[in-house]
C-alpha atoms as a PDB file:
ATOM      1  CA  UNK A   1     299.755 149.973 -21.894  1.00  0.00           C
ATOM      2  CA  UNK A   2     296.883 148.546 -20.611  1.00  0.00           C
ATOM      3  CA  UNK A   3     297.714 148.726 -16.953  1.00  0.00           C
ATOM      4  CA  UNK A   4     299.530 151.935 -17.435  1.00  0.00           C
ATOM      5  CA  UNK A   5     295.738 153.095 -18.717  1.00  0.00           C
ATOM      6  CA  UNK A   6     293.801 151.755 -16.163  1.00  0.00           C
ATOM      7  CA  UNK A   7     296.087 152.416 -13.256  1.00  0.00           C
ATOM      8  CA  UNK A   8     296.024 156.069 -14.685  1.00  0.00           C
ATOM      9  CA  UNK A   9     292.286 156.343 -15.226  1.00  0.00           C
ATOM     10  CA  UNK A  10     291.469 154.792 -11.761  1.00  0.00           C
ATOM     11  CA  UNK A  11     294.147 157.360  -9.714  1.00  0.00           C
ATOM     12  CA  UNK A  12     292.350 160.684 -11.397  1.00  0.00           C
ATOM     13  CA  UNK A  13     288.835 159.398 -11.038  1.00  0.00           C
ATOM     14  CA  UNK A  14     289.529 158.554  -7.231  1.00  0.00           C
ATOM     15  CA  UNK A  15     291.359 162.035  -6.560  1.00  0.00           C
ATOM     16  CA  UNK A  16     288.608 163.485  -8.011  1.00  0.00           C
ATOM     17  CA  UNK A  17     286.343 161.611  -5.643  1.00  0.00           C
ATOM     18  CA  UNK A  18     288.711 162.751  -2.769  1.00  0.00           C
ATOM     19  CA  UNK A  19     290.411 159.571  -2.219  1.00  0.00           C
ATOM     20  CA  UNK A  20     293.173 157.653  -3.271  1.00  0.00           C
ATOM     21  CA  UNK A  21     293.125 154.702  -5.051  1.00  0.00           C
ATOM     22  CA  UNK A  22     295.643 152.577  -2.877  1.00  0.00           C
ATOM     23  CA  UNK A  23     292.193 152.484  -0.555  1.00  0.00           C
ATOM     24  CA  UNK A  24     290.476 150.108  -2.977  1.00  0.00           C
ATOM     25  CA  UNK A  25     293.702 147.553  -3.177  1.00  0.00           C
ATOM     26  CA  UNK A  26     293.408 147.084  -6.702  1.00  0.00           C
ATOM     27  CA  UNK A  27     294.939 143.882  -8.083  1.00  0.00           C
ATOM     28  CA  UNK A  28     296.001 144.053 -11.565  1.00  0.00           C
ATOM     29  CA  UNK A  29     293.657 142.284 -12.993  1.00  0.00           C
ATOM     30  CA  UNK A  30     291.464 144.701 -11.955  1.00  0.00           C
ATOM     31  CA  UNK A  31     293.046 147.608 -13.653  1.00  0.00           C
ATOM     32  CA  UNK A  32     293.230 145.874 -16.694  1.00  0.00           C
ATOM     33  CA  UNK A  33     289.549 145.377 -16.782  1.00  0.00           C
ATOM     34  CA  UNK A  34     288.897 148.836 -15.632  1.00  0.00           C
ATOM     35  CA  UNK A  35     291.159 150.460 -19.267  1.00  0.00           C
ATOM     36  CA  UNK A  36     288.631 147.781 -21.365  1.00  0.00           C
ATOM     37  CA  UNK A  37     285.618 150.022 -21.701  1.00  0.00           C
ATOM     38  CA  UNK A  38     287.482 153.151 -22.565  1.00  0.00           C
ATOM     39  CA  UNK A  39     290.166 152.241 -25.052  1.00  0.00           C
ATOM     40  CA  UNK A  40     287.446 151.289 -28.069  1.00  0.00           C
ATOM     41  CA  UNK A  41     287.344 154.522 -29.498  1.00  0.00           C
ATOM     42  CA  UNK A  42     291.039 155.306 -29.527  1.00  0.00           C
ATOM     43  CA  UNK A  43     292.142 152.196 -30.771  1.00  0.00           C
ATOM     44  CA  UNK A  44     289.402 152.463 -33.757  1.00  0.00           C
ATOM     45  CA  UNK A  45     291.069 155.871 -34.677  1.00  0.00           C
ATOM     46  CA  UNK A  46     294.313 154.664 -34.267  1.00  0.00           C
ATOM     47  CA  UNK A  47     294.040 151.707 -36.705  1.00  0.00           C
ATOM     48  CA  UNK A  48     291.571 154.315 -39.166  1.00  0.00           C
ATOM     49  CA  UNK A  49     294.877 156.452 -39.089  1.00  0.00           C
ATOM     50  CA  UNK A  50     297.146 153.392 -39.375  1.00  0.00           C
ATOM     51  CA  UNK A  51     295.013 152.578 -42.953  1.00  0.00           C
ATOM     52  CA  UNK A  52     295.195 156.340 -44.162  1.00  0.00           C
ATOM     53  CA  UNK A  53     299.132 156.701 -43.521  1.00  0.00           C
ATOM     54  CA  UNK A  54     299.142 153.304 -45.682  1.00  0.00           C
ATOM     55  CA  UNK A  55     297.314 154.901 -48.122  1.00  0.00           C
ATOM     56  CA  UNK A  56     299.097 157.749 -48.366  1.00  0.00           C
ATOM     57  CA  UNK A  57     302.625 155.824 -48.447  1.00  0.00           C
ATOM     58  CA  UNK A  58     301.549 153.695 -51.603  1.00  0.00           C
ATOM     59  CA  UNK A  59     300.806 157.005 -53.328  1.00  0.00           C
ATOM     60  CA  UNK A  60     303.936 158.365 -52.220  1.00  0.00           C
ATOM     61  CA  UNK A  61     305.536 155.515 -53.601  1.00  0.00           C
ATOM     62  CA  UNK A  62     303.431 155.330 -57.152  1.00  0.00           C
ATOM     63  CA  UNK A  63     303.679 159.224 -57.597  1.00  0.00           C
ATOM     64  CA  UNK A  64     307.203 160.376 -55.995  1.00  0.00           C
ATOM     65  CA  UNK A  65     307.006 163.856 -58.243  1.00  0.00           C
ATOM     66  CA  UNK A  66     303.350 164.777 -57.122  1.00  0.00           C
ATOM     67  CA  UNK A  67     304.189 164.545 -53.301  1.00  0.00           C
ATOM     68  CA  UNK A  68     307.319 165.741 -53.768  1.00  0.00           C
ATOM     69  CA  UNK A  69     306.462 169.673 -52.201  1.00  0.00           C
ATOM     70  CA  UNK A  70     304.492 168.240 -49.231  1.00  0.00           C
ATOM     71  CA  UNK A  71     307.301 165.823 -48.339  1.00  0.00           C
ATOM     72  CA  UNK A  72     309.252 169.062 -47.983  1.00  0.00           C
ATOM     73  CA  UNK A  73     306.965 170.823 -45.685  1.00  0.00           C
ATOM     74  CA  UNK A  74     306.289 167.671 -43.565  1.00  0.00           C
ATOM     75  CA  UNK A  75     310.177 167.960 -42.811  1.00  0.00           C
ATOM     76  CA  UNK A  76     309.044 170.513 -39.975  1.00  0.00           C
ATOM     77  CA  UNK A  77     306.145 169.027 -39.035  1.00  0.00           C
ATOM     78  CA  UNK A  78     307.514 168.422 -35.413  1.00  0.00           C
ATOM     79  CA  UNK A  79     306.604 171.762 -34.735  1.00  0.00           C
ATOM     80  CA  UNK A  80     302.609 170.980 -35.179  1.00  0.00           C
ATOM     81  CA  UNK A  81     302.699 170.558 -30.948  1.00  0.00           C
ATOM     82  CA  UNK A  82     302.752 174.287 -30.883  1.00  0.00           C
ATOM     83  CA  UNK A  83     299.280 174.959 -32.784  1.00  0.00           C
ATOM     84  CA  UNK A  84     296.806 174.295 -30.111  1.00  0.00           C
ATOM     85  CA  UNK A  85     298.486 177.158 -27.387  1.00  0.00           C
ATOM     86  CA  UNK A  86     294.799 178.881 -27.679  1.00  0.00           C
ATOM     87  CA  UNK A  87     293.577 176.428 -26.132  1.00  0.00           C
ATOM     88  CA  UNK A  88     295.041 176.249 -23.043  1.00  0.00           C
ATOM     89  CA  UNK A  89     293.180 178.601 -21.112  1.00  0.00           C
ATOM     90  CA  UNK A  90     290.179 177.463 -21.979  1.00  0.00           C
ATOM     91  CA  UNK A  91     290.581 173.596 -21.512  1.00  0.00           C
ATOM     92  CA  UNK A  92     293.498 172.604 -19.628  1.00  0.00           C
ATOM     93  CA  UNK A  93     293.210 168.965 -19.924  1.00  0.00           C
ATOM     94  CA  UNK A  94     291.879 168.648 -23.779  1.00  0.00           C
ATOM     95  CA  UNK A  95     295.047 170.881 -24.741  1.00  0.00           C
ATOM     96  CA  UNK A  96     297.562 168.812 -22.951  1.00  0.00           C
ATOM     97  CA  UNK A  97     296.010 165.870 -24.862  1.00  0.00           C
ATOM     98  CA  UNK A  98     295.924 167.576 -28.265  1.00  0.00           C
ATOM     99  CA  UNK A  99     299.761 168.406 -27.298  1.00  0.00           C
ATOM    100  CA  UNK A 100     300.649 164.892 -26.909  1.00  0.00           C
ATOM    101  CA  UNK A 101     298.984 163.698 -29.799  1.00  0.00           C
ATOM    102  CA  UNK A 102     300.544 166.270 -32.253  1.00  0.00           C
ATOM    103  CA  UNK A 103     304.232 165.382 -30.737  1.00  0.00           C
ATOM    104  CA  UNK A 104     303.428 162.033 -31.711  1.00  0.00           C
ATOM    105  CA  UNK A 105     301.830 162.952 -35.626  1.00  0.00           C
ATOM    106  CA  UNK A 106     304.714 165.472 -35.725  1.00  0.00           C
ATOM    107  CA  UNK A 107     308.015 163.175 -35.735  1.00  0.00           C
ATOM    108  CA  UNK A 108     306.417 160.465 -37.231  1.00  0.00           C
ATOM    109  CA  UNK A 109     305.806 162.882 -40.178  1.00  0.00           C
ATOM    110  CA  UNK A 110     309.414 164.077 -39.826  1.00  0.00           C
ATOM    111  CA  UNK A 111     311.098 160.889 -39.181  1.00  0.00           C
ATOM    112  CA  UNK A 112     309.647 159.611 -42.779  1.00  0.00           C
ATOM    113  CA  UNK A 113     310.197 162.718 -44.621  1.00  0.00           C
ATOM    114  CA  UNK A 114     313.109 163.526 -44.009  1.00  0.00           C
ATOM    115  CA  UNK A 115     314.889 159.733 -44.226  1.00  0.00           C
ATOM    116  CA  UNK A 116     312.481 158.772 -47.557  1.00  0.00           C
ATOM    117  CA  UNK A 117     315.152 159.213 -49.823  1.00  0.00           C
ATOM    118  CA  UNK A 118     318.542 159.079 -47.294  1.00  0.00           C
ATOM    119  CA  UNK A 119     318.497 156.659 -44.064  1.00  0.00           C
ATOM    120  CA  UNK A 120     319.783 158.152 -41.083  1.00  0.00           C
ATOM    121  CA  UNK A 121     318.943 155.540 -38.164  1.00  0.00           C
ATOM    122  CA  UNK A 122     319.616 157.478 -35.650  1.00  0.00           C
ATOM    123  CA  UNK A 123     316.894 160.541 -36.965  1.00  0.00           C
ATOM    124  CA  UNK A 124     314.531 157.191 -36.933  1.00  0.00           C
ATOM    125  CA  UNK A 125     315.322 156.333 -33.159  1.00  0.00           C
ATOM    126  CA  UNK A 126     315.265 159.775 -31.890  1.00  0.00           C
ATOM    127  CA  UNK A 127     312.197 160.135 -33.580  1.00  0.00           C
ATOM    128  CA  UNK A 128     310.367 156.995 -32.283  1.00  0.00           C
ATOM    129  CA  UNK A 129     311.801 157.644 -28.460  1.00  0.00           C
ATOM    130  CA  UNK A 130     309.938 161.004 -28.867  1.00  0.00           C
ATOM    131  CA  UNK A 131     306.943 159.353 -30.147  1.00  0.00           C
ATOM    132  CA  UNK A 132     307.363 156.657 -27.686  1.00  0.00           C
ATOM    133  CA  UNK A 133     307.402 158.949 -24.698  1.00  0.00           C
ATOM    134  CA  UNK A 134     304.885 160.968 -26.191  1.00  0.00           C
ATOM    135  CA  UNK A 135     302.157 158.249 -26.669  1.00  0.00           C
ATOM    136  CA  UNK A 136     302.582 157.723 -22.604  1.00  0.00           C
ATOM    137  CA  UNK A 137     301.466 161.250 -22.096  1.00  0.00           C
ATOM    138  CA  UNK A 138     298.713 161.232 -24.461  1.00  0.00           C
ATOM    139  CA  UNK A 139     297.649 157.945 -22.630  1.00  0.00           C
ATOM    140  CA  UNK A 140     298.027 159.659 -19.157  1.00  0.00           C
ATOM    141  CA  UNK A 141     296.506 162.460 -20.627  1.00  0.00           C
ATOM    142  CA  UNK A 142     293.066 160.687 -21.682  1.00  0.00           C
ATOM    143  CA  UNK A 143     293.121 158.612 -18.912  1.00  0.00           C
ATOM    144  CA  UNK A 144     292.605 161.525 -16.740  1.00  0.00           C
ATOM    145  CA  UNK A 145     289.711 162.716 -18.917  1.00  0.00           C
ATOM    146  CA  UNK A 146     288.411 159.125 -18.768  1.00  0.00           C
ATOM    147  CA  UNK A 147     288.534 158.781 -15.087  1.00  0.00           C
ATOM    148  CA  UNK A 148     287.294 162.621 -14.195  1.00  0.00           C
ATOM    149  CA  UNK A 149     284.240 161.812 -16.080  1.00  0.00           C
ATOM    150  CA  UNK A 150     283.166 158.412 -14.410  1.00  0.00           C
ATOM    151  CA  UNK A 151     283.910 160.581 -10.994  1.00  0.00           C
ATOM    152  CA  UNK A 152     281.699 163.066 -11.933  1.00  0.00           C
ATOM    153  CA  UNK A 153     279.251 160.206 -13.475  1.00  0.00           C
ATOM    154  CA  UNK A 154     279.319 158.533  -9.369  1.00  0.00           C
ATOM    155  CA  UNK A 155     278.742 161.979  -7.497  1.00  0.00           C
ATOM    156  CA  UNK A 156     275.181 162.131 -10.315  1.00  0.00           C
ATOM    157  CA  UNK A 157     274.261 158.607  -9.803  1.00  0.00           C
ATOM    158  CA  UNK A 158     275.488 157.236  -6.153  1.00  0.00           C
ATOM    159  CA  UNK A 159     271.721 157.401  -4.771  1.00  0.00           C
ATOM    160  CA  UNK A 160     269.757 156.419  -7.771  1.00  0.00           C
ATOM    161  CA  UNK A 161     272.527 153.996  -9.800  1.00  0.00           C
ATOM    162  CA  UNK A 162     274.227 152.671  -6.864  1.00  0.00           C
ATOM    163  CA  UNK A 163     272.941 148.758  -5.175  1.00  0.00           C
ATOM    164  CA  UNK A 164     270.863 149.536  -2.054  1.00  0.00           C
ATOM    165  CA  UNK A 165     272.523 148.260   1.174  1.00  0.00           C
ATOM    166  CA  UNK A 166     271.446 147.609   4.730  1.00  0.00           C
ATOM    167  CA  UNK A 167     273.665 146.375   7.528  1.00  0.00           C
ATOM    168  CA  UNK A 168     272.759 144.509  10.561  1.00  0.00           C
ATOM    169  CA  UNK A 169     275.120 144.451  13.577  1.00  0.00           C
ATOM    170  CA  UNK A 170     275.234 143.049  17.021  1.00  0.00           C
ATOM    171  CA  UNK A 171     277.373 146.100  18.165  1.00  0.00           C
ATOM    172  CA  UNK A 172     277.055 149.932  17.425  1.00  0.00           C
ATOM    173  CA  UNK A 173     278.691 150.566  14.498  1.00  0.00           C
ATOM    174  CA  UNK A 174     278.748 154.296  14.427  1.00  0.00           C
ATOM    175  CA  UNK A 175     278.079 154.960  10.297  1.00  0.00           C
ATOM    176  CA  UNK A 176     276.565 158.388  10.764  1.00  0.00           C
ATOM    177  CA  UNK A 177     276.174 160.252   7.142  1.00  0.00           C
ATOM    178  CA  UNK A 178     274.071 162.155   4.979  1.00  0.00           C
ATOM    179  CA  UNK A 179     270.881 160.199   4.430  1.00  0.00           C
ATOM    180  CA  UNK A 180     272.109 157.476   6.234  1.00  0.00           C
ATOM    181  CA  UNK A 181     270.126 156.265   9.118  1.00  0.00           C
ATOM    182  CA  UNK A 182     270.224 153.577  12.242  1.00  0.00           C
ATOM    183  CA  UNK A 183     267.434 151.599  13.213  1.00  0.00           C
ATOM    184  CA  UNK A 184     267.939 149.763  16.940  1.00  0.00           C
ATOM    185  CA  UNK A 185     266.144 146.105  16.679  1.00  0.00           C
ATOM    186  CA  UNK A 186     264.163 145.085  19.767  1.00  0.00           C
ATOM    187  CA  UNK A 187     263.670 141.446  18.800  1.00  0.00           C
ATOM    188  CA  UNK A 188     265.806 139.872  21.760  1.00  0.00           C
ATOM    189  CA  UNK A 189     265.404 136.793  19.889  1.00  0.00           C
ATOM    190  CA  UNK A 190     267.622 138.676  17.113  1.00  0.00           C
ATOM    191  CA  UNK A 191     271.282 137.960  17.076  1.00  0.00           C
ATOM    192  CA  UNK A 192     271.569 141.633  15.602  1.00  0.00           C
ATOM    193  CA  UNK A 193     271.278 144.788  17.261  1.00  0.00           C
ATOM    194  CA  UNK A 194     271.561 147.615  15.283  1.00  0.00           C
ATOM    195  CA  UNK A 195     270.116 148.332  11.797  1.00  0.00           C
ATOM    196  CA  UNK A 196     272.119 150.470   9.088  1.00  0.00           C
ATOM    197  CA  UNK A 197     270.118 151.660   6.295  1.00  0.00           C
ATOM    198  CA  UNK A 198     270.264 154.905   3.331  1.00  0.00           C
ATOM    199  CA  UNK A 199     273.575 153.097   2.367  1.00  0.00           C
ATOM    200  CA  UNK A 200     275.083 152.385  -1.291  1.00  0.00           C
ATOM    201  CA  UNK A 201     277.537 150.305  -2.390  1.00  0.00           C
ATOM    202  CA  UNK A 202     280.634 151.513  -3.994  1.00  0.00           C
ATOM    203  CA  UNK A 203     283.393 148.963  -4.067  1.00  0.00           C
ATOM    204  CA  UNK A 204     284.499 145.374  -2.795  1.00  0.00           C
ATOM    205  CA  UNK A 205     287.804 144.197  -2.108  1.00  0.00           C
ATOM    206  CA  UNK A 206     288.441 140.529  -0.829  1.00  0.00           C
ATOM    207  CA  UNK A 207     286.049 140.395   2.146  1.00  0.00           C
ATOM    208  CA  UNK A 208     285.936 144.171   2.759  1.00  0.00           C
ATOM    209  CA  UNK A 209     282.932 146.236   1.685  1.00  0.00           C
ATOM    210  CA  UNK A 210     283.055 150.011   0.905  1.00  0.00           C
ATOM    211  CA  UNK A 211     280.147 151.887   1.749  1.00  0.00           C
ATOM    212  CA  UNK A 212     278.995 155.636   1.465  1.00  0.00           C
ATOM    213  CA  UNK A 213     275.191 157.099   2.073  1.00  0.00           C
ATOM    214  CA  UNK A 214     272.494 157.496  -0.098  1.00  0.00           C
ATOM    215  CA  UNK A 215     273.840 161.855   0.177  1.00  0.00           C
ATOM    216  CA  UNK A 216     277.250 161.258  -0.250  1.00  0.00           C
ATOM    217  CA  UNK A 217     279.251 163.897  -2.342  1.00  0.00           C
ATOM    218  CA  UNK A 218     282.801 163.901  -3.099  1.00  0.00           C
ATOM    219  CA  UNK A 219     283.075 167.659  -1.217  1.00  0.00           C
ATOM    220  CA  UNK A 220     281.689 166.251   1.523  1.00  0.00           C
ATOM    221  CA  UNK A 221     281.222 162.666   2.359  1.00  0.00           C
ATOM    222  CA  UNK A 222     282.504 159.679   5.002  1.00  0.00           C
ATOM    223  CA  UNK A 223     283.275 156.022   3.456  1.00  0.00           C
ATOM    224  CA  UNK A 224     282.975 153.471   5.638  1.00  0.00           C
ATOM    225  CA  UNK A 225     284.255 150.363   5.400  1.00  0.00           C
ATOM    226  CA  UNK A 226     283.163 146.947   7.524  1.00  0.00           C
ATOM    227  CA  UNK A 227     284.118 143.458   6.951  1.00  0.00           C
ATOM    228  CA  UNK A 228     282.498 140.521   6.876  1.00  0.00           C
ATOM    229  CA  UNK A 229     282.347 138.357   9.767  1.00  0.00           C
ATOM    230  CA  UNK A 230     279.774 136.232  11.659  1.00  0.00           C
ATOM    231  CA  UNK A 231     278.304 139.489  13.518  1.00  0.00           C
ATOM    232  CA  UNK A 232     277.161 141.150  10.438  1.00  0.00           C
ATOM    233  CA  UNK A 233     275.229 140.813   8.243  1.00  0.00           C
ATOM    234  CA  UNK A 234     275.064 143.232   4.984  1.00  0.00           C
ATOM    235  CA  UNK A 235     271.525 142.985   2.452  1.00  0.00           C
ATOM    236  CA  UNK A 236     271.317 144.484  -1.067  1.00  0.00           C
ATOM    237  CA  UNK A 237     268.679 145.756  -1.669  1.00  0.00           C
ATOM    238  CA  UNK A 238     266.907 146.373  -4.989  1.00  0.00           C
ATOM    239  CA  UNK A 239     263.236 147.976  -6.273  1.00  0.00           C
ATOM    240  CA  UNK A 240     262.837 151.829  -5.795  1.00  0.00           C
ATOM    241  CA  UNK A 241     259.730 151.149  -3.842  1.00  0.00           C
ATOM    242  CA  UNK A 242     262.694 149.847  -0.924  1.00  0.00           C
ATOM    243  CA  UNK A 243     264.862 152.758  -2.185  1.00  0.00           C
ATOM    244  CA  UNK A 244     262.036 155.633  -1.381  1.00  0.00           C
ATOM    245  CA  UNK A 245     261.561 153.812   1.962  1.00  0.00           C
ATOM    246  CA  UNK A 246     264.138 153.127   3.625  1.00  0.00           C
ATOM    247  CA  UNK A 247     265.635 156.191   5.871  1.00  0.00           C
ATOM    248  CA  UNK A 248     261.384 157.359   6.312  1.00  0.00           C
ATOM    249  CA  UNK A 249     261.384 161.377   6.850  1.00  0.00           C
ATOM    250  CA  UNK A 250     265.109 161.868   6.274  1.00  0.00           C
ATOM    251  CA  UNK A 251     265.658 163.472   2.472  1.00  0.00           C
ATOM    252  CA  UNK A 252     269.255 162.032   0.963  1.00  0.00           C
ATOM    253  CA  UNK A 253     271.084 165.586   1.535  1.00  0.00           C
ATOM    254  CA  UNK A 254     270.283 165.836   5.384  1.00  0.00           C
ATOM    255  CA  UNK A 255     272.185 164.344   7.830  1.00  0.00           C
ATOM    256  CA  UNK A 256     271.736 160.960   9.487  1.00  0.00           C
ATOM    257  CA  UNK A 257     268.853 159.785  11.392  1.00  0.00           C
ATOM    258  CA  UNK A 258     268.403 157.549  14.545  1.00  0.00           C
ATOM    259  CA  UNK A 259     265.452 155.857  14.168  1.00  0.00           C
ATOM    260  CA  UNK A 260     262.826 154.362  16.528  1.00  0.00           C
ATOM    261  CA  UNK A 261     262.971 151.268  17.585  1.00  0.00           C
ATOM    262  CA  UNK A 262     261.989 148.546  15.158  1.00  0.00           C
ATOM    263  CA  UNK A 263     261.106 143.754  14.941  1.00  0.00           C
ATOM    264  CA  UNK A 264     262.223 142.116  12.764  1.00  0.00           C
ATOM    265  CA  UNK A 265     259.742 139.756  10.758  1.00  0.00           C
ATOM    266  CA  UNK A 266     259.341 138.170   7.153  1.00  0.00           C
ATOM    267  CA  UNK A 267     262.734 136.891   6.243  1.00  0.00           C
ATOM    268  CA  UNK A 268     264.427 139.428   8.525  1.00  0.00           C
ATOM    269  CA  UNK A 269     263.151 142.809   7.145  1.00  0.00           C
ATOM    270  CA  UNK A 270     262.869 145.832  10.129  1.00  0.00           C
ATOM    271  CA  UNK A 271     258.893 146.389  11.286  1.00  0.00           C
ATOM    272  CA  UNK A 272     258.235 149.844  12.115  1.00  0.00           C
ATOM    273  CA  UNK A 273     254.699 149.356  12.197  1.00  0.00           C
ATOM    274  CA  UNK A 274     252.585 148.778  14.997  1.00  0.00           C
ATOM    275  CA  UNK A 275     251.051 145.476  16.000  1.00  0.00           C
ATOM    276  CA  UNK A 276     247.638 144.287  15.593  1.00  0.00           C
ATOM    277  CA  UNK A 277     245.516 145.346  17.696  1.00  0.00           C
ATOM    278  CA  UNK A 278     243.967 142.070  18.823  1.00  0.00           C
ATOM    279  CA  UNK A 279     245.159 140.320  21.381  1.00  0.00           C
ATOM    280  CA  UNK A 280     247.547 137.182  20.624  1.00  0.00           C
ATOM    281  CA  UNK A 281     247.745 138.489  17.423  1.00  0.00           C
ATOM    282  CA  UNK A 282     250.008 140.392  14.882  1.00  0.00           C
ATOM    283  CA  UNK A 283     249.428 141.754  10.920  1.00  0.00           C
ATOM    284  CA  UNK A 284     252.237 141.255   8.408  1.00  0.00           C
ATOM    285  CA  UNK A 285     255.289 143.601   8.699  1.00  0.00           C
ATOM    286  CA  UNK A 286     254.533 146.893   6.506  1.00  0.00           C
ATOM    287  CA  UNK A 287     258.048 148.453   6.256  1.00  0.00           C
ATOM    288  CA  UNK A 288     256.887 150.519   3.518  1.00  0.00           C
ATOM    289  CA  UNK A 289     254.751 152.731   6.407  1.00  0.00           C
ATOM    290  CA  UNK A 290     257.326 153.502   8.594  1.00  0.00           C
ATOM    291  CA  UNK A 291     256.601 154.661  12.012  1.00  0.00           C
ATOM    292  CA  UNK A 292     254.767 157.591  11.847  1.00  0.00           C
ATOM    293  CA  UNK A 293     256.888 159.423  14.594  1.00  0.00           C
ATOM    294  CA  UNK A 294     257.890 158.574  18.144  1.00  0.00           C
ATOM    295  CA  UNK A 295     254.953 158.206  19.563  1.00  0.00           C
ATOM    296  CA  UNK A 296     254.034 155.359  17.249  1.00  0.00           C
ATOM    297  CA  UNK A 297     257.361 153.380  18.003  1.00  0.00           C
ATOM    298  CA  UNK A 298     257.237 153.952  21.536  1.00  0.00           C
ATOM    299  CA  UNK A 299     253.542 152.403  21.382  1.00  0.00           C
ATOM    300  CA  UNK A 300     254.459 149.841  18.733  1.00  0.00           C
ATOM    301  CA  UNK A 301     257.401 148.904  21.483  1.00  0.00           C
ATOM    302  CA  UNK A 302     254.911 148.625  25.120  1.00  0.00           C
ATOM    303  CA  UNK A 303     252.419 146.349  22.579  1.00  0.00           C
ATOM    304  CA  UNK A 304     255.114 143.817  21.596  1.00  0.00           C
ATOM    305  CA  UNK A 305     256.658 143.421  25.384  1.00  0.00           C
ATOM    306  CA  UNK A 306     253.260 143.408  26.591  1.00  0.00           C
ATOM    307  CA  UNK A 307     252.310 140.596  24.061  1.00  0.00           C
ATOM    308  CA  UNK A 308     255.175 138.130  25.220  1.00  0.00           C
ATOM    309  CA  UNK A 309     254.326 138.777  28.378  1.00  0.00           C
END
């Protein structure tokens, strides 16, 4: 049940991202961990139901005469399932839950009043398979309700929630998305060309890493996906002061950026600012500045080749 949960939640929270959840290659374990999380509440009403059913039973049993009447009316209670109807209209998915759970409540309640005082096993067995079947579509049911929320949770919190990223590359990797944006390195001395930045993280499988920008919405959005090997290099990055930084003049709904050319310096974070002005000399990298436009990275650029010259 637990698998059957997660695999369910997972499927409607990535079709409600636009994607499929075969992408991700899921291992089991995973889905199991994934149904954790979301099954406390149910199975704290479940066992607070499992407690007041006992109850009842031992009163049924120490007053047979007083419940005698409402035994006879919970001999149709397998028709509760048609009481929420209303509600369809105006919430699809809370009605086909309610449905489920009522099919469930229903021929329990049948199956024990009508076989109290004469067995019939196979009233009891149809009655369980019903339930049975029925508990798999109120599971299916929730789990969809589960996993449209923490899609519509991601699509609120990608750019603010989501780890920072940045990905060097010796070759041209071609991420191009909203809020994204490419830095080229002119460090020859770098073994890394190319600098992707305005990148979140949103899932890792084995030695493959799932990507989206900083604007990504499930309407309209690219994932990209790279894997690691010795000609890349992928940085998290964490502090909003590097979050509010790092695509400079390019908002998180626009689209992506190509940005001037940039050293590297420090332990491998991009300069953008211009070198000091004295000669033989250089001031710390500020990548919280930026470069100021093109003219300022073109100029930054002549003073560094002139320098190692």
């Amino acid at each position: 049940m637990l698998f059957y949960f997660g695999w369910s939640s997972t499927d409607a929270e990535a079709k409600a991202l636009g994607l499929r959840d075969t992408v991700f290659h899921f291992s089991t374990r995973d889905y199991l961990l994934r149904s954790v999380d979301a099954l406390y509440l149910p199975v704290l009403l479940g066992t607070a139901a499992a407690f007041a059913a006992l109850t009842v039973h031992r009163r049924v049993q120490r007053e047979p005469g007083a419940v005698a009447r409402p035994l006879r009316w919970l001999r149709h209670a397998w028709t509760l399932p048609i009481l929420p109807l209303a509600l369809r209209p105006l919430h699809p998915a809370l009605f086909e839950l309610l449905v489920a759970l009522l099919t469930i409540i229903g021929f329990l309640l049948t199956s024990y009043a009508r076989t109290r005082d004469s067995r019939d096993p196979r009233l009891v067995a149809l009655c369980l398979l019903v339930a049975v079947l029925a508990l798999f579509w109120a599971v299916y049911s929730y789990a969809g309700i589960v996993g449209r929320g923490r899609a519509a949770l991601t699509a609120r919190t990608v750019e603010t929630q989501f780890p920072a990223v940045a990905v060097f590359s010796s070759t041209d990797l071609l991420i191009h998305g909203r809020g994204s944006c490419r830095f080229t390195i002119a460090d020859k001395a770098s073994a890394f060309r190319y600098r992707y930045a305005g990148l979140r993280l949103f899932h890792v499988s084995g030695d493959r890493i799932f990507l989206v920008s900083r604007g990504w919405r499930p309407t309209g959005g690219t994932m990209f996906v790279v894997q690691e090997s010795e000609k890349l290099r992928v940085e998290y990055v964490s502090g909003q002061r590097a979050r509010s930084t790092e695509c400079p003049n390019t908002p998180p709904g626009t689209g992506s950026r190509t940005g001037a050319t940039q050293r590297t310096g420090g332990q491998g974070r991009p300069c953008a600012a211009a070198l000091a002005s004295k000669p033989g000399g250089s001031q710390p990298c500020e990548s919280s500045r930026g470069c100021a436009g093109k003219a300022a990275c073109a100029a930054s650029t002549k003073i560094s080749d002139a320098q190692k010259l």
